[in-house]
PDB file of N, CA and C in Angstrom:
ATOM      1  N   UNK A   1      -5.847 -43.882  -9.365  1.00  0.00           N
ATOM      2  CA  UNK A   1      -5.761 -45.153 -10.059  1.00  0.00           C
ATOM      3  C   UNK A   1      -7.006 -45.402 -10.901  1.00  0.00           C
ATOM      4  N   UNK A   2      -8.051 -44.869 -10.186  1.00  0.00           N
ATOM      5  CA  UNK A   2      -9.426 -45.847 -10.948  1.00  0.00           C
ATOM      6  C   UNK A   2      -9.443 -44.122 -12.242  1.00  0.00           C
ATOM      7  N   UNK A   3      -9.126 -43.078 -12.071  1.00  0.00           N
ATOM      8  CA  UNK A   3      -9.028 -41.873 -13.528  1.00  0.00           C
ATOM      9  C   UNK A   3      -8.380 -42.257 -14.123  1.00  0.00           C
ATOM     10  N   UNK A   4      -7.515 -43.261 -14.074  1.00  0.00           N
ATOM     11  CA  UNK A   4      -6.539 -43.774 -15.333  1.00  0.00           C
ATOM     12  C   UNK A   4      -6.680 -44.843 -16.376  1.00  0.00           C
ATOM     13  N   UNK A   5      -7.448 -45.515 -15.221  1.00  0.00           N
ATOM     14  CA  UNK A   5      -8.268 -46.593 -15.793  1.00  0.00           C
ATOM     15  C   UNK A   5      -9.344 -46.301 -16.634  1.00  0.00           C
ATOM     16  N   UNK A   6     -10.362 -45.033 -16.223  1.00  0.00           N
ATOM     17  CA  UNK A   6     -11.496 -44.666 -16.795  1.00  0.00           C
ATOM     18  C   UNK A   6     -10.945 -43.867 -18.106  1.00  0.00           C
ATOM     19  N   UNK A   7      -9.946 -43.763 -17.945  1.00  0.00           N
ATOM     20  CA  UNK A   7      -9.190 -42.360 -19.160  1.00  0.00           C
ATOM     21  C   UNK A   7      -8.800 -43.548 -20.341  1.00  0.00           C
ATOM     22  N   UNK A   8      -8.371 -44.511 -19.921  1.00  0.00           N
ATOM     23  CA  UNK A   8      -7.650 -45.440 -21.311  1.00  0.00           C
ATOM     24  C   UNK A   8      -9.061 -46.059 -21.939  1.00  0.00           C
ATOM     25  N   UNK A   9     -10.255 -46.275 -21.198  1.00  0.00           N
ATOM     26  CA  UNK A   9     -11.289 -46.889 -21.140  1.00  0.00           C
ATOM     27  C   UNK A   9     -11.874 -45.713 -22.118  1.00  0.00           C
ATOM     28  N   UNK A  10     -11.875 -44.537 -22.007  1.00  0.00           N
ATOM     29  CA  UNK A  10     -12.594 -43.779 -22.680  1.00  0.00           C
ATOM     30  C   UNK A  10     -12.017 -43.314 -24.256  1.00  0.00           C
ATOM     31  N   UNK A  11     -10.647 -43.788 -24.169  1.00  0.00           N
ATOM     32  CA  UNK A  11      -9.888 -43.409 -25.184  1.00  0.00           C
ATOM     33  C   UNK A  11      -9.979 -44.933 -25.770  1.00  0.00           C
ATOM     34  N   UNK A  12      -9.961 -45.877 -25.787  1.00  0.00           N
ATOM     35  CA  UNK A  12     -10.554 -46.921 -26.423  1.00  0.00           C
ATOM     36  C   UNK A  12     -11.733 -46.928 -27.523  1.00  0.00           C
ATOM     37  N   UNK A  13     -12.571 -46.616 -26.242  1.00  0.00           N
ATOM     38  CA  UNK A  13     -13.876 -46.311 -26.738  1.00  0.00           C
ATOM     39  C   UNK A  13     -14.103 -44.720 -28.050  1.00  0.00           C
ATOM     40  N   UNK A  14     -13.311 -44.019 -27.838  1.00  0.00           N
ATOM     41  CA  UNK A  14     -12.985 -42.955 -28.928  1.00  0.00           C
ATOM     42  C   UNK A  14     -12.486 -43.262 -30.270  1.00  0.00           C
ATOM     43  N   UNK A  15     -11.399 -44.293 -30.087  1.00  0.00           N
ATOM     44  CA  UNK A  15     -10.695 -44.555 -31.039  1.00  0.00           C
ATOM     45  C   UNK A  15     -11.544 -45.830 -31.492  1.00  0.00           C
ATOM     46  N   UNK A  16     -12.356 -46.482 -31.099  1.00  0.00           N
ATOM     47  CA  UNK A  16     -13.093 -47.515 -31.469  1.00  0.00           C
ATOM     48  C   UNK A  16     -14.705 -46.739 -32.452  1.00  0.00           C
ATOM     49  N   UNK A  17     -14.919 -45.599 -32.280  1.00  0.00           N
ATOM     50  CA  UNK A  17     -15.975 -45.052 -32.835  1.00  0.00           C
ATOM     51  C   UNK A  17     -15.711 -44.030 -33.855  1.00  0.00           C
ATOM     52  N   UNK A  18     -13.799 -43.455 -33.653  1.00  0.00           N
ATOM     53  CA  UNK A  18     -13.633 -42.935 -35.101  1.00  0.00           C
ATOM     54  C   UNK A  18     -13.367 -43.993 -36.518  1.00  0.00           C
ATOM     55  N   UNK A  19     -12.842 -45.178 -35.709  1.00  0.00           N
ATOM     56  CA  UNK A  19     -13.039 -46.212 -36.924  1.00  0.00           C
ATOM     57  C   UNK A  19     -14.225 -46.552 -37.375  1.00  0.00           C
ATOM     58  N   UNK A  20     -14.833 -46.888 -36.754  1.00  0.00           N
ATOM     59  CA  UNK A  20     -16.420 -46.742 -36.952  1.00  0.00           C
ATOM     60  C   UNK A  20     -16.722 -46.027 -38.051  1.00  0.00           C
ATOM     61  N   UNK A  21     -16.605 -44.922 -37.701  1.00  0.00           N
ATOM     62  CA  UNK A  21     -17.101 -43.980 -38.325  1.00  0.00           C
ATOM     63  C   UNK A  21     -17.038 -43.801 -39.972  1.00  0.00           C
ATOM     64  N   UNK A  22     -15.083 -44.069 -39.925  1.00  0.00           N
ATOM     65  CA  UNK A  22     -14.107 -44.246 -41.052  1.00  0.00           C
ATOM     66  C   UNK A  22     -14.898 -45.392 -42.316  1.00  0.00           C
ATOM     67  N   UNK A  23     -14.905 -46.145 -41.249  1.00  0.00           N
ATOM     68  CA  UNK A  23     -15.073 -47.623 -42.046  1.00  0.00           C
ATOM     69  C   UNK A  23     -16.285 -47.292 -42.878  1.00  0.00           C
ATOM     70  N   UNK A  24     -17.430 -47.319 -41.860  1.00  0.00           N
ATOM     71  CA  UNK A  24     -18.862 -46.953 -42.335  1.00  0.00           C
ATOM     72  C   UNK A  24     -18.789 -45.637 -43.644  1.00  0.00           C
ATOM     73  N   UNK A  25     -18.354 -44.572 -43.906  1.00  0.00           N
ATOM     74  CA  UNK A  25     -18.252 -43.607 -44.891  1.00  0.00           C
ATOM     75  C   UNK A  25     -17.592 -43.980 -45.986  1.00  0.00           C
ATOM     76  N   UNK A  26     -16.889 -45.325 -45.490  1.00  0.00           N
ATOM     77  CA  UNK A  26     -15.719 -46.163 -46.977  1.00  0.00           C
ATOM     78  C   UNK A  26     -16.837 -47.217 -47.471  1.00  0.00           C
ATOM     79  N   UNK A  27     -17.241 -47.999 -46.297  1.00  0.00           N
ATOM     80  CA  UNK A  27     -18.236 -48.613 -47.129  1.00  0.00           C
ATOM     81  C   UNK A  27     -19.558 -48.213 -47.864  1.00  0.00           C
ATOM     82  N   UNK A  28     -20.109 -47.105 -47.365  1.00  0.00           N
ATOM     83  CA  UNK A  28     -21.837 -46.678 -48.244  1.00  0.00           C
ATOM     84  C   UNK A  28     -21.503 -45.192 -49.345  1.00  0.00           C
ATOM     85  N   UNK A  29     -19.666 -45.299 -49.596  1.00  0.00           N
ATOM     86  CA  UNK A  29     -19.696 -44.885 -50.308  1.00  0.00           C
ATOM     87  C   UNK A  29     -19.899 -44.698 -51.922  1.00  0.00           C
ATOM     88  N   UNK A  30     -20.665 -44.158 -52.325  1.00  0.00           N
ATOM     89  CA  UNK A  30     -21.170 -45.002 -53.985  1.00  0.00           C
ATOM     90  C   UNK A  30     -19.555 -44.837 -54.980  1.00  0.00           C
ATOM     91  N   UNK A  31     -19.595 -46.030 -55.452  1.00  0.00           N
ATOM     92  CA  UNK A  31     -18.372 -46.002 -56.515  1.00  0.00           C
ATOM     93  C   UNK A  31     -18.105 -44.614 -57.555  1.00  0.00           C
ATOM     94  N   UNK A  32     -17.678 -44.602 -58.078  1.00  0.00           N
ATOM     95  CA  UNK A  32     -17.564 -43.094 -59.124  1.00  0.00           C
ATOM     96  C   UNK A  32     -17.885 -43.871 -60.400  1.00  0.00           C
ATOM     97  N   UNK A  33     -17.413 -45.465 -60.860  1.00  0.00           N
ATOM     98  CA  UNK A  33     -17.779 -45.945 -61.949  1.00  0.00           C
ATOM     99  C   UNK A  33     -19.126 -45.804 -61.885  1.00  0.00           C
ATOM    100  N   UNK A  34     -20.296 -46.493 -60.633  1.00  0.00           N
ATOM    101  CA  UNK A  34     -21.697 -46.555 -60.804  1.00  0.00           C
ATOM    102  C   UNK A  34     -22.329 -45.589 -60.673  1.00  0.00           C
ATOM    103  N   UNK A  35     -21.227 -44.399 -60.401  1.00  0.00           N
ATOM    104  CA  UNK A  35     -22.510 -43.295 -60.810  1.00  0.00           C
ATOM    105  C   UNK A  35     -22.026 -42.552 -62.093  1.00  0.00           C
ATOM    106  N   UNK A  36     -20.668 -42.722 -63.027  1.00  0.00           N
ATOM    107  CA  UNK A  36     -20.370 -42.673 -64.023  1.00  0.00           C
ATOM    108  C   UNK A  36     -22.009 -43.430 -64.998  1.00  0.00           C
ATOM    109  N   UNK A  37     -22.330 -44.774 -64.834  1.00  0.00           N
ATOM    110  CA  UNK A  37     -23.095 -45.304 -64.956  1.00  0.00           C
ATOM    111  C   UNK A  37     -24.217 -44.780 -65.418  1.00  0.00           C
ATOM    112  N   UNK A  38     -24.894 -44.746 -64.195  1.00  0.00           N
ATOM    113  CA  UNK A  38     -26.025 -44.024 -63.669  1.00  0.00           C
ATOM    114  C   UNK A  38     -26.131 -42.682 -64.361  1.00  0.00           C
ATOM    115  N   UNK A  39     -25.551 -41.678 -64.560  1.00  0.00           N
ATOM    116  CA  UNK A  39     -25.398 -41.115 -65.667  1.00  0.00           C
ATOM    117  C   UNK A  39     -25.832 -40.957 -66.455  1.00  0.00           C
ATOM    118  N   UNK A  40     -24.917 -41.855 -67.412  1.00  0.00           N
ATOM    119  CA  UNK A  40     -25.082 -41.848 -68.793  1.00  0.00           C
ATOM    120  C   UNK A  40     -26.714 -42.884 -68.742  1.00  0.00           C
ATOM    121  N   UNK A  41     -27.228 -43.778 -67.969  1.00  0.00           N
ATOM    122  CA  UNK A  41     -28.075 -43.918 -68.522  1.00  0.00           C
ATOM    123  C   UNK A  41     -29.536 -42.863 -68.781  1.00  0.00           C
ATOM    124  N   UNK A  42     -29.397 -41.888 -67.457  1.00  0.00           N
ATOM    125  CA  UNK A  42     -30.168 -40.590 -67.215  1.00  0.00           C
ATOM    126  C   UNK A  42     -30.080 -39.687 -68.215  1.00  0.00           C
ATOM    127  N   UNK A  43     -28.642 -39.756 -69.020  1.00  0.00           N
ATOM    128  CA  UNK A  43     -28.759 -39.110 -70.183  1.00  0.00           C
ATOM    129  C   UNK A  43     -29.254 -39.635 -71.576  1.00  0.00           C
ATOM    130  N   UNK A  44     -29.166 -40.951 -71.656  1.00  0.00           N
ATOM    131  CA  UNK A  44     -30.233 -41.100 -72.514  1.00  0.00           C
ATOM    132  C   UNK A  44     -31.396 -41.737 -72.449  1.00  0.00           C
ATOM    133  N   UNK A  45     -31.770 -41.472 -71.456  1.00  0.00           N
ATOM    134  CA  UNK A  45     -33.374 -41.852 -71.562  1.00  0.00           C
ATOM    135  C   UNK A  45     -34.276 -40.298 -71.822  1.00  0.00           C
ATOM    136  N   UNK A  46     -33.019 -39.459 -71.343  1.00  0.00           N
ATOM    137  CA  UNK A  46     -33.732 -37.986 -71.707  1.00  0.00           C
ATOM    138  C   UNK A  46     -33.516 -37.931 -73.251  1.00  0.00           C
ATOM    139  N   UNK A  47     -32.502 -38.115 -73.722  1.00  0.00           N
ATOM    140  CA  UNK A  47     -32.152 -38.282 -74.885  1.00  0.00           C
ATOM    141  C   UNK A  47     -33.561 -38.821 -76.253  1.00  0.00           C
ATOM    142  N   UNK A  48     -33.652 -40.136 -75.124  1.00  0.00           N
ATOM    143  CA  UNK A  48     -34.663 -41.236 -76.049  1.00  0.00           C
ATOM    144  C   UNK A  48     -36.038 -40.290 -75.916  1.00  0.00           C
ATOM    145  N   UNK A  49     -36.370 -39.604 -75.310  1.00  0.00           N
ATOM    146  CA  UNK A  49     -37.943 -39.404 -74.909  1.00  0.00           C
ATOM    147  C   UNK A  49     -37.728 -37.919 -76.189  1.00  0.00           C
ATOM    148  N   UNK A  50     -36.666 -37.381 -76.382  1.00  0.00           N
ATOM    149  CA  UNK A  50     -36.653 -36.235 -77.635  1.00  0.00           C
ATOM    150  C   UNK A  50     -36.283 -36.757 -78.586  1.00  0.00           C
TER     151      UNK A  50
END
């Protein structure tokens, strides 16, 4: 009784830290526009200095 308990308890806790995980890599992921961005401004400041 109490391995079944500890087993759903641990599978909770699993499935509670692959979201985690999920979430966190969706959120600090950098946009593709701001580094579209970021970019082009790197290209012309190299640009401006020739």
């Amino acid at each position: 009784m109490l391995a079944k308990i500890w087993k759903k308890v641990g599978l909770i806790i699993l499935i509670i830290a692959c979201l985690w995980n999920i979430v966190y890599k969706l959120v600090s992921k950098v946009s593709f526009d701001g580094a579209i961005e970021a970019a082009k401004a790197q290209i012309q400041s190299i640009q401006e200095k020739f």
